[in-house]
C-alpha atoms as a PDB file:
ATOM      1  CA  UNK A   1     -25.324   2.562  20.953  1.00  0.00           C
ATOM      2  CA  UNK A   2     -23.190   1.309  17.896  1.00  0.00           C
ATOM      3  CA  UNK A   3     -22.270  -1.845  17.917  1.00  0.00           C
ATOM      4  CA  UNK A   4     -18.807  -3.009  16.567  1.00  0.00           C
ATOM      5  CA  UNK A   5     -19.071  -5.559  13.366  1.00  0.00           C
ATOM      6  CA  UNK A   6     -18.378  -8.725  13.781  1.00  0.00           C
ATOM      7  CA  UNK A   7     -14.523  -9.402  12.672  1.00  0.00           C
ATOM      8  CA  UNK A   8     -13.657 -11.709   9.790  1.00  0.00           C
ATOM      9  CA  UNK A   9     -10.373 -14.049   9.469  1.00  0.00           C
ATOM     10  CA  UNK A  10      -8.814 -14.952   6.097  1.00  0.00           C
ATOM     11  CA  UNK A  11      -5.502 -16.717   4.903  1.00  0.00           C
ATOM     12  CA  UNK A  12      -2.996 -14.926   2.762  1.00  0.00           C
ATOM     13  CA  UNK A  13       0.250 -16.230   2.259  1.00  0.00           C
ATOM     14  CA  UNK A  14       0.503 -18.258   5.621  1.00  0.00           C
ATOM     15  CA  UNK A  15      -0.866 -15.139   7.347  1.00  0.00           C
ATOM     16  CA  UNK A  16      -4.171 -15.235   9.679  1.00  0.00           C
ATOM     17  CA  UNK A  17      -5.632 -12.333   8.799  1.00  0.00           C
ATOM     18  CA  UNK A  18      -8.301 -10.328  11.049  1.00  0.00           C
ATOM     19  CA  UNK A  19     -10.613  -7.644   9.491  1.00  0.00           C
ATOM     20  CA  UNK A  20     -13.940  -6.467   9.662  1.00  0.00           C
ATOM     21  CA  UNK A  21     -16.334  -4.344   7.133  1.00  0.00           C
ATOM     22  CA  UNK A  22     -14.872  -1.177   8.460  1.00  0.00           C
ATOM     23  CA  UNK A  23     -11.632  -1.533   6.266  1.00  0.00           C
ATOM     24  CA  UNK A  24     -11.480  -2.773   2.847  1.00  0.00           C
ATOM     25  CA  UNK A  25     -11.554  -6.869   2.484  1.00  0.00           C
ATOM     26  CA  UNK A  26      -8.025  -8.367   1.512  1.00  0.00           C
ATOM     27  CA  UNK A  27      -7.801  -9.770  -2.163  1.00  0.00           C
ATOM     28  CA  UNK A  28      -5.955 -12.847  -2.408  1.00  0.00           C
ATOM     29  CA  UNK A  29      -4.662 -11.283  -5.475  1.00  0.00           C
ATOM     30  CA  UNK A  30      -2.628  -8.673  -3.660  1.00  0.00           C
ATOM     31  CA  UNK A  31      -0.829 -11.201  -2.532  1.00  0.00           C
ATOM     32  CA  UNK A  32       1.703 -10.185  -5.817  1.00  0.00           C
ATOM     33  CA  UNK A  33       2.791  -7.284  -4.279  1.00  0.00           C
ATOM     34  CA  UNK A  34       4.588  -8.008  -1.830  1.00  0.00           C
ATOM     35  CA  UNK A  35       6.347 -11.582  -3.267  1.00  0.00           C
ATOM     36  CA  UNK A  36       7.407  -9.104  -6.069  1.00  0.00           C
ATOM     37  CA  UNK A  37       8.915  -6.614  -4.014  1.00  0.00           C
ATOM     38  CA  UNK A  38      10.305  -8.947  -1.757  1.00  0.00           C
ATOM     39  CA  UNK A  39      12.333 -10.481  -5.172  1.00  0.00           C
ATOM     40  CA  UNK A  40      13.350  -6.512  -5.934  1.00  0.00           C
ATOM     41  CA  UNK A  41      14.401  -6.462  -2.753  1.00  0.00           C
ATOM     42  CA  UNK A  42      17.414  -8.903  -3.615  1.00  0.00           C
ATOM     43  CA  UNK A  43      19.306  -6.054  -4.987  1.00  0.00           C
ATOM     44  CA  UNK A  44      17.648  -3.022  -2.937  1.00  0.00           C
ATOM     45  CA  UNK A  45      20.327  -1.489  -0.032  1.00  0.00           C
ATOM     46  CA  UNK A  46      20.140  -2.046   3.319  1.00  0.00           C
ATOM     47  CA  UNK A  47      16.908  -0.337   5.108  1.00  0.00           C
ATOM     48  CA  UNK A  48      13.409  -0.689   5.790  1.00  0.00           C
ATOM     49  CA  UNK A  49       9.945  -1.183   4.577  1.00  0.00           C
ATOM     50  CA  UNK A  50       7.470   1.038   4.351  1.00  0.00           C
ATOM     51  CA  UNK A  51       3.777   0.529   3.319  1.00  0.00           C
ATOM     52  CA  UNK A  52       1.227   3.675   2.675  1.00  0.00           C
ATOM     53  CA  UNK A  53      -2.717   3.001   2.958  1.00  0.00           C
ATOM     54  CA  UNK A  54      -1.900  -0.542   4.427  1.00  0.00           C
ATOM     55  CA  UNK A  55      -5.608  -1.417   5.469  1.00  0.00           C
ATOM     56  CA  UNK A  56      -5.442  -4.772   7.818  1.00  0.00           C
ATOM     57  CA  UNK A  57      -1.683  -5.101   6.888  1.00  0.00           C
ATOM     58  CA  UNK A  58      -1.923  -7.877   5.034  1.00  0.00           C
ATOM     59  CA  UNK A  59       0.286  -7.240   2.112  1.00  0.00           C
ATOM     60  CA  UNK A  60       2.755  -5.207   4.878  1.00  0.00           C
ATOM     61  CA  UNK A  61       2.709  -8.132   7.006  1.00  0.00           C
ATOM     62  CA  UNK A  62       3.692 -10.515   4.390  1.00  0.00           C
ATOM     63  CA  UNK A  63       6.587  -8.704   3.056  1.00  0.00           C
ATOM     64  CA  UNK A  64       8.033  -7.604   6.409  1.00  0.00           C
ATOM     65  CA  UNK A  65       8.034 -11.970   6.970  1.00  0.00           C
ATOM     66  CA  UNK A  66       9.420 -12.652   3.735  1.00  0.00           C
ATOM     67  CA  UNK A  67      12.472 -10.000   4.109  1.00  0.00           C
ATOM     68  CA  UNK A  68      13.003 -10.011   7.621  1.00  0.00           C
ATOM     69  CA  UNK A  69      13.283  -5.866   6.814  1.00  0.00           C
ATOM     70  CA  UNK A  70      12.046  -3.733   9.969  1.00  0.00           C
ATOM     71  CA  UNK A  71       8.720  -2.407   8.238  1.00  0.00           C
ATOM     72  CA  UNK A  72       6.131   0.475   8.908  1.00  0.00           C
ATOM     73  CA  UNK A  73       2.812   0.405   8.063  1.00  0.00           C
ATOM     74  CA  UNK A  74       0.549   3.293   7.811  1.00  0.00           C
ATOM     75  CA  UNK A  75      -3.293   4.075   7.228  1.00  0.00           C
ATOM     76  CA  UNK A  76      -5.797   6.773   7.985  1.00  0.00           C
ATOM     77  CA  UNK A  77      -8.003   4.718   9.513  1.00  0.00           C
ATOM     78  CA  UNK A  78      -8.241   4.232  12.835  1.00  0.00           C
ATOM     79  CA  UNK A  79      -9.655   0.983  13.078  1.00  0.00           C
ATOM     80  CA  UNK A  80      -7.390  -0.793  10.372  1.00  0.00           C
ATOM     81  CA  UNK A  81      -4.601   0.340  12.683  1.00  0.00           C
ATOM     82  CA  UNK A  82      -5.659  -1.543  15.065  1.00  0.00           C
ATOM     83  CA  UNK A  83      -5.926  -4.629  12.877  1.00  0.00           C
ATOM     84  CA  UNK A  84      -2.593  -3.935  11.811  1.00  0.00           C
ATOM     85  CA  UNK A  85      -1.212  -4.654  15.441  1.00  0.00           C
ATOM     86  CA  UNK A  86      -3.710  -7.250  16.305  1.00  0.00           C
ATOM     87  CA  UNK A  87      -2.458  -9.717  12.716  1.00  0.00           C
ATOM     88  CA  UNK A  88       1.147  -8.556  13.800  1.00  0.00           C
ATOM     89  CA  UNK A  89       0.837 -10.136  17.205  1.00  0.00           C
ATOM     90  CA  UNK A  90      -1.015 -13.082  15.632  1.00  0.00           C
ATOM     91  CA  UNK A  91       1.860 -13.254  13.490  1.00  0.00           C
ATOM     92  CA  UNK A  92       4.810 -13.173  15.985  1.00  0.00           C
ATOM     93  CA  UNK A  93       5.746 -10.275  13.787  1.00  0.00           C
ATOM     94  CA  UNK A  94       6.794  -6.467  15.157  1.00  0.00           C
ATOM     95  CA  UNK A  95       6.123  -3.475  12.868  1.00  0.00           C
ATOM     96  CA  UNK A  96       5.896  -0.162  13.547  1.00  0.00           C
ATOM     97  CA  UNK A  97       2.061   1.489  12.951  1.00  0.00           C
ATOM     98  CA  UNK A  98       1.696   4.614  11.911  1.00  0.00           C
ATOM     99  CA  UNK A  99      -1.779   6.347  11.968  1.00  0.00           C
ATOM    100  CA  UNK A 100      -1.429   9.269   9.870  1.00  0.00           C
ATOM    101  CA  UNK A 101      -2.233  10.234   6.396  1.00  0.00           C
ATOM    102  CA  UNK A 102      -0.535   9.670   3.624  1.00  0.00           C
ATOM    103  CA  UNK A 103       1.503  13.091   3.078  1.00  0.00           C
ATOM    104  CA  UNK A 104       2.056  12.692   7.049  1.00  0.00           C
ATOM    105  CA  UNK A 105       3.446   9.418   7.236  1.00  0.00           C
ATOM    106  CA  UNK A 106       6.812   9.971   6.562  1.00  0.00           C
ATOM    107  CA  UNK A 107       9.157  12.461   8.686  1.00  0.00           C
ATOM    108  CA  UNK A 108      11.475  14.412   7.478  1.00  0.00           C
ATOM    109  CA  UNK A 109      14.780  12.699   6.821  1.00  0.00           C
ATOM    110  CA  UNK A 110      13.861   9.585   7.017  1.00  0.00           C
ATOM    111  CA  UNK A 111      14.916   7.103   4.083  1.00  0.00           C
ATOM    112  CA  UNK A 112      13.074   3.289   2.921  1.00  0.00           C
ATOM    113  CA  UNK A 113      15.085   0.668   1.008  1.00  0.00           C
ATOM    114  CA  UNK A 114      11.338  -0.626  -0.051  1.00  0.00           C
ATOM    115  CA  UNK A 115       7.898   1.122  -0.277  1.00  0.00           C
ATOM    116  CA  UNK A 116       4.259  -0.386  -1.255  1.00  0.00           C
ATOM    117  CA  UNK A 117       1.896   1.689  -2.442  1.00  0.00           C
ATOM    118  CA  UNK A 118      -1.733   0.625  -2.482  1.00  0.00           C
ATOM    119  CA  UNK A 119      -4.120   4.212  -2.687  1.00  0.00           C
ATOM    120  CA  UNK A 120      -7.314   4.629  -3.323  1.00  0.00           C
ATOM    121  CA  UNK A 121      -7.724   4.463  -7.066  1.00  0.00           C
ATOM    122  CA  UNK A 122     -11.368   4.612  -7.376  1.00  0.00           C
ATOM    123  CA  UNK A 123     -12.749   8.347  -9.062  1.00  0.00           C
ATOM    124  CA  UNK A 124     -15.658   9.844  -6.606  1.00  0.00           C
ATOM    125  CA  UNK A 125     -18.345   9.183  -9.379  1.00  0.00           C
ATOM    126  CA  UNK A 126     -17.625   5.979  -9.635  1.00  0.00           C
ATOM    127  CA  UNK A 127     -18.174   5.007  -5.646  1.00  0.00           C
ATOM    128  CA  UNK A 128     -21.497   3.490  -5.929  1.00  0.00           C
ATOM    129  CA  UNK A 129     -19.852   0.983  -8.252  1.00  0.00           C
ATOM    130  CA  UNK A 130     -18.360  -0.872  -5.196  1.00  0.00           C
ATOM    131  CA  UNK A 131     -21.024  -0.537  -2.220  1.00  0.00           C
ATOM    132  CA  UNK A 132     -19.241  -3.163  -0.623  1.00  0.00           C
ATOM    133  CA  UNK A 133     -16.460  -1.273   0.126  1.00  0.00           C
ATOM    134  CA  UNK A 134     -15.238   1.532   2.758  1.00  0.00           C
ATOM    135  CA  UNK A 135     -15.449   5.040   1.034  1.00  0.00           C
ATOM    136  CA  UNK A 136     -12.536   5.868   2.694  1.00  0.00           C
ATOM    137  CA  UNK A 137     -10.191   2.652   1.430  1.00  0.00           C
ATOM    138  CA  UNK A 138     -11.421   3.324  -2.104  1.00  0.00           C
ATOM    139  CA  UNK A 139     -11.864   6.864  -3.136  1.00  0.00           C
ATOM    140  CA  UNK A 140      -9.078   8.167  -4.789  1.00  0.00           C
ATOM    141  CA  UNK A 141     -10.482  11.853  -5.972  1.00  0.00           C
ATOM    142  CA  UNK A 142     -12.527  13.097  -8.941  1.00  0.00           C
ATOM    143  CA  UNK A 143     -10.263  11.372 -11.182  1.00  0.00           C
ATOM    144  CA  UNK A 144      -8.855   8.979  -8.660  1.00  0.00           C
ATOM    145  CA  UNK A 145      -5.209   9.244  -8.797  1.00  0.00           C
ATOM    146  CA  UNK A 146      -5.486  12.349  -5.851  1.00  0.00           C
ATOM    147  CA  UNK A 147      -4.036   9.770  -3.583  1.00  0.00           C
ATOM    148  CA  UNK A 148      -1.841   8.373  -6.206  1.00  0.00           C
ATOM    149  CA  UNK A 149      -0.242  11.334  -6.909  1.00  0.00           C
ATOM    150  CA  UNK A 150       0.954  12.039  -3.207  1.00  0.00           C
ATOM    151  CA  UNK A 151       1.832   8.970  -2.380  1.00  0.00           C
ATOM    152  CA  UNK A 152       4.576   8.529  -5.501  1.00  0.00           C
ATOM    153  CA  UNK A 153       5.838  12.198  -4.187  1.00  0.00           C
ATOM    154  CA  UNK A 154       6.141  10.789  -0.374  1.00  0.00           C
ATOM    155  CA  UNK A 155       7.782   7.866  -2.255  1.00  0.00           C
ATOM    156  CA  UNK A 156      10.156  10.297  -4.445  1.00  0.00           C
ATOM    157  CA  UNK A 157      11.587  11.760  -0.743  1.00  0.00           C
ATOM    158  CA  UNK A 158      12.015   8.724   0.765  1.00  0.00           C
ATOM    159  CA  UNK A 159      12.880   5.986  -1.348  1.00  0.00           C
ATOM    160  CA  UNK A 160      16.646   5.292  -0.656  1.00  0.00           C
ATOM    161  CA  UNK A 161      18.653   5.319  -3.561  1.00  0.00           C
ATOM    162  CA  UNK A 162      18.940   2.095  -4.928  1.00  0.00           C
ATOM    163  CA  UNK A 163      15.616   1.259  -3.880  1.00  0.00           C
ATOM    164  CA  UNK A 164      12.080  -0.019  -5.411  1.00  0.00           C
ATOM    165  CA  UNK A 165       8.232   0.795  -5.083  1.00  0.00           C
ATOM    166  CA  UNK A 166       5.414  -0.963  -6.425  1.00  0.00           C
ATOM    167  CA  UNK A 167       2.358   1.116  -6.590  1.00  0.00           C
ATOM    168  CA  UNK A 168      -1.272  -0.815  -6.960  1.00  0.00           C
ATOM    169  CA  UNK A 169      -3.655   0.812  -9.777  1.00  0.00           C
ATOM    170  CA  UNK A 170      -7.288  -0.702 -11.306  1.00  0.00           C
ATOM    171  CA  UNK A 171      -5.628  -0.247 -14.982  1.00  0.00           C
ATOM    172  CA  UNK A 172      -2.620   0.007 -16.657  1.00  0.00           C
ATOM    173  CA  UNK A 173      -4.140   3.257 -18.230  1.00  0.00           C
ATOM    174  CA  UNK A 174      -4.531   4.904 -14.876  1.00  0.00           C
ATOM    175  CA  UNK A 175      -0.874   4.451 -14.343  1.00  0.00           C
ATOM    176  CA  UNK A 176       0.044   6.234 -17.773  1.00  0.00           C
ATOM    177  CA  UNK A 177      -1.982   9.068 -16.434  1.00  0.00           C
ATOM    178  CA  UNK A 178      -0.518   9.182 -13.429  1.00  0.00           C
ATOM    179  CA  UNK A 179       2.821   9.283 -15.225  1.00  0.00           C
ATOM    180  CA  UNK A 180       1.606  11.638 -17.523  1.00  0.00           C
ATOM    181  CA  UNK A 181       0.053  14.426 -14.626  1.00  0.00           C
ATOM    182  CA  UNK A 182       2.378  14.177 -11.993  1.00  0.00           C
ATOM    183  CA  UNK A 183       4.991  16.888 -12.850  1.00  0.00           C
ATOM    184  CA  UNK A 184       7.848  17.283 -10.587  1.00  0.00           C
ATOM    185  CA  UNK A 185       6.207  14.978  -7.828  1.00  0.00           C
ATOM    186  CA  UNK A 186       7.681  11.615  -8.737  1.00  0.00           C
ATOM    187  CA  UNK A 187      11.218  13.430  -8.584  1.00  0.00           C
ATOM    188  CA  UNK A 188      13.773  11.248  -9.775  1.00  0.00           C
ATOM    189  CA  UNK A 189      11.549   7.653  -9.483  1.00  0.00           C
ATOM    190  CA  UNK A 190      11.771   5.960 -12.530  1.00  0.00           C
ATOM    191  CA  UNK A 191       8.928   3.680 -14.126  1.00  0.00           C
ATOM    192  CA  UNK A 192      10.046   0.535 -14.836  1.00  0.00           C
ATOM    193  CA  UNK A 193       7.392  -1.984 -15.521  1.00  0.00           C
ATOM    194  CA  UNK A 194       3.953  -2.856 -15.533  1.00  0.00           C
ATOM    195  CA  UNK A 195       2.288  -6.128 -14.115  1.00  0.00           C
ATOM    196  CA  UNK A 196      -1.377  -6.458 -15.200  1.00  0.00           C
ATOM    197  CA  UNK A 197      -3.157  -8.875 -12.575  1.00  0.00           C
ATOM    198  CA  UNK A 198      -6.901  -8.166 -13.728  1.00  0.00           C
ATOM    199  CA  UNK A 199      -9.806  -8.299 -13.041  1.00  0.00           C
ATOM    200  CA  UNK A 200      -7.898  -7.175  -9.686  1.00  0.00           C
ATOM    201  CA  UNK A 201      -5.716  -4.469 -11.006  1.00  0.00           C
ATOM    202  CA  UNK A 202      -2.288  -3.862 -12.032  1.00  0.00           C
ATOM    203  CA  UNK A 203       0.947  -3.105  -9.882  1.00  0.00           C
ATOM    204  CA  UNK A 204       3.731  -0.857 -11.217  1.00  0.00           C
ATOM    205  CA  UNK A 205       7.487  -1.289 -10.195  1.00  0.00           C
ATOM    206  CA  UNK A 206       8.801   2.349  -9.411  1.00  0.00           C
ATOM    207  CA  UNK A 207      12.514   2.448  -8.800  1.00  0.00           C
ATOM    208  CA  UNK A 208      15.021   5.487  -7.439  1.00  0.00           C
ATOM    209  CA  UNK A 209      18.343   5.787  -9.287  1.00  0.00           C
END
């Protein structure tokens, strides 16, 4: 019989955070993402949160304390699910968790002041690069912007007007190809900036007229 891995704690940004080898490990560096959407979110309208491929829910969890924004946080997997509610609770914190994928996660109608983004962003060829990691947190395609790509178009229908994204890429080149490939899918999102936070990777600020 399989036996579950043992679970790991961390700290990010005040957070206890729970998480085992099963979902990708938290990088204190991601910790960017949401203190600069939680600044964009000065001048964002009234709304929610909403975070796509949110693993453990540590960058979720962090900007649903820092804007006091009801916040939903969705993954794929299973199991980081389940860590999602578990670092809530630890947290005093209530979210809403959404196990779906990505091009499921939203329903129709519904509208977010604020979105993170964090896909897979790793090409399939690449995978062996990072045996560390879960295949399924990091592979983003043959070119690895599969993920990418439907994520800014769930973002492009949702994203209240007025409102602000920031996707997560490995390189700021990655994010001029995604720019560059995704046709009518990002809608009316506009690219505003690029943060580079290497080695980790860079976050983009996406923002709906």
């Amino acid at each position: 019989m399989r036996t579950t891995p043992p679970s790991r704690t961390l700290a990010f940004d005040g957070l206890e955070i729970a998480w085992d080898e099963r979902v990708l490990e938290p990088r204190p560096w991601t910790v960017a993402q949401p203190h600069w959407l939680a600044e964009l979110a000065v001048d964002a309208p009234p709304g929610r949160a909403l975070e796509l491929f949110s693993g453990a829910g540590h960058m979720g969890l962090a900007l649903a304390r820092a804007t006091g924004r009801p916040t939903v946080l969705a993954d794929l997997n299973p199991v980081a699910c389940d860590f999602i509610r578990a670092n809530a609770e630890a947290a005093g914190l209530v979210v809403e968790v959404r196990h779906a994928a990505v091009g499921r996660t939203v329903l129709e109608g519904e509208t977010f002041a604020l979105a993170l983004v964090d896909p897979p962003w790793v090409a399939t060829a690449d995978l062996t690069q990072f045996p560390e990691d879960p295949v399924l947190a990091i592979d983003g395609g043959h070119d690895g912007l599969a993920l990418a790509r439907e994520a800014v178009g769930v973002v492009s229908r949702c994203l209240a007007p007025g409102g602000h994204a920031v996707l997560q890429m490995g390189h700021p080149e990655q994010v001029d190809e995604l720019w560059r490939t995704i046709g009518d899918a990002a809608g009316d999102l506009e690219l505003v900036t690029v943060r580079d936070h290497r080695p980790g990777g860079v976050l983009a600020h996406l923002r709906a007229p």
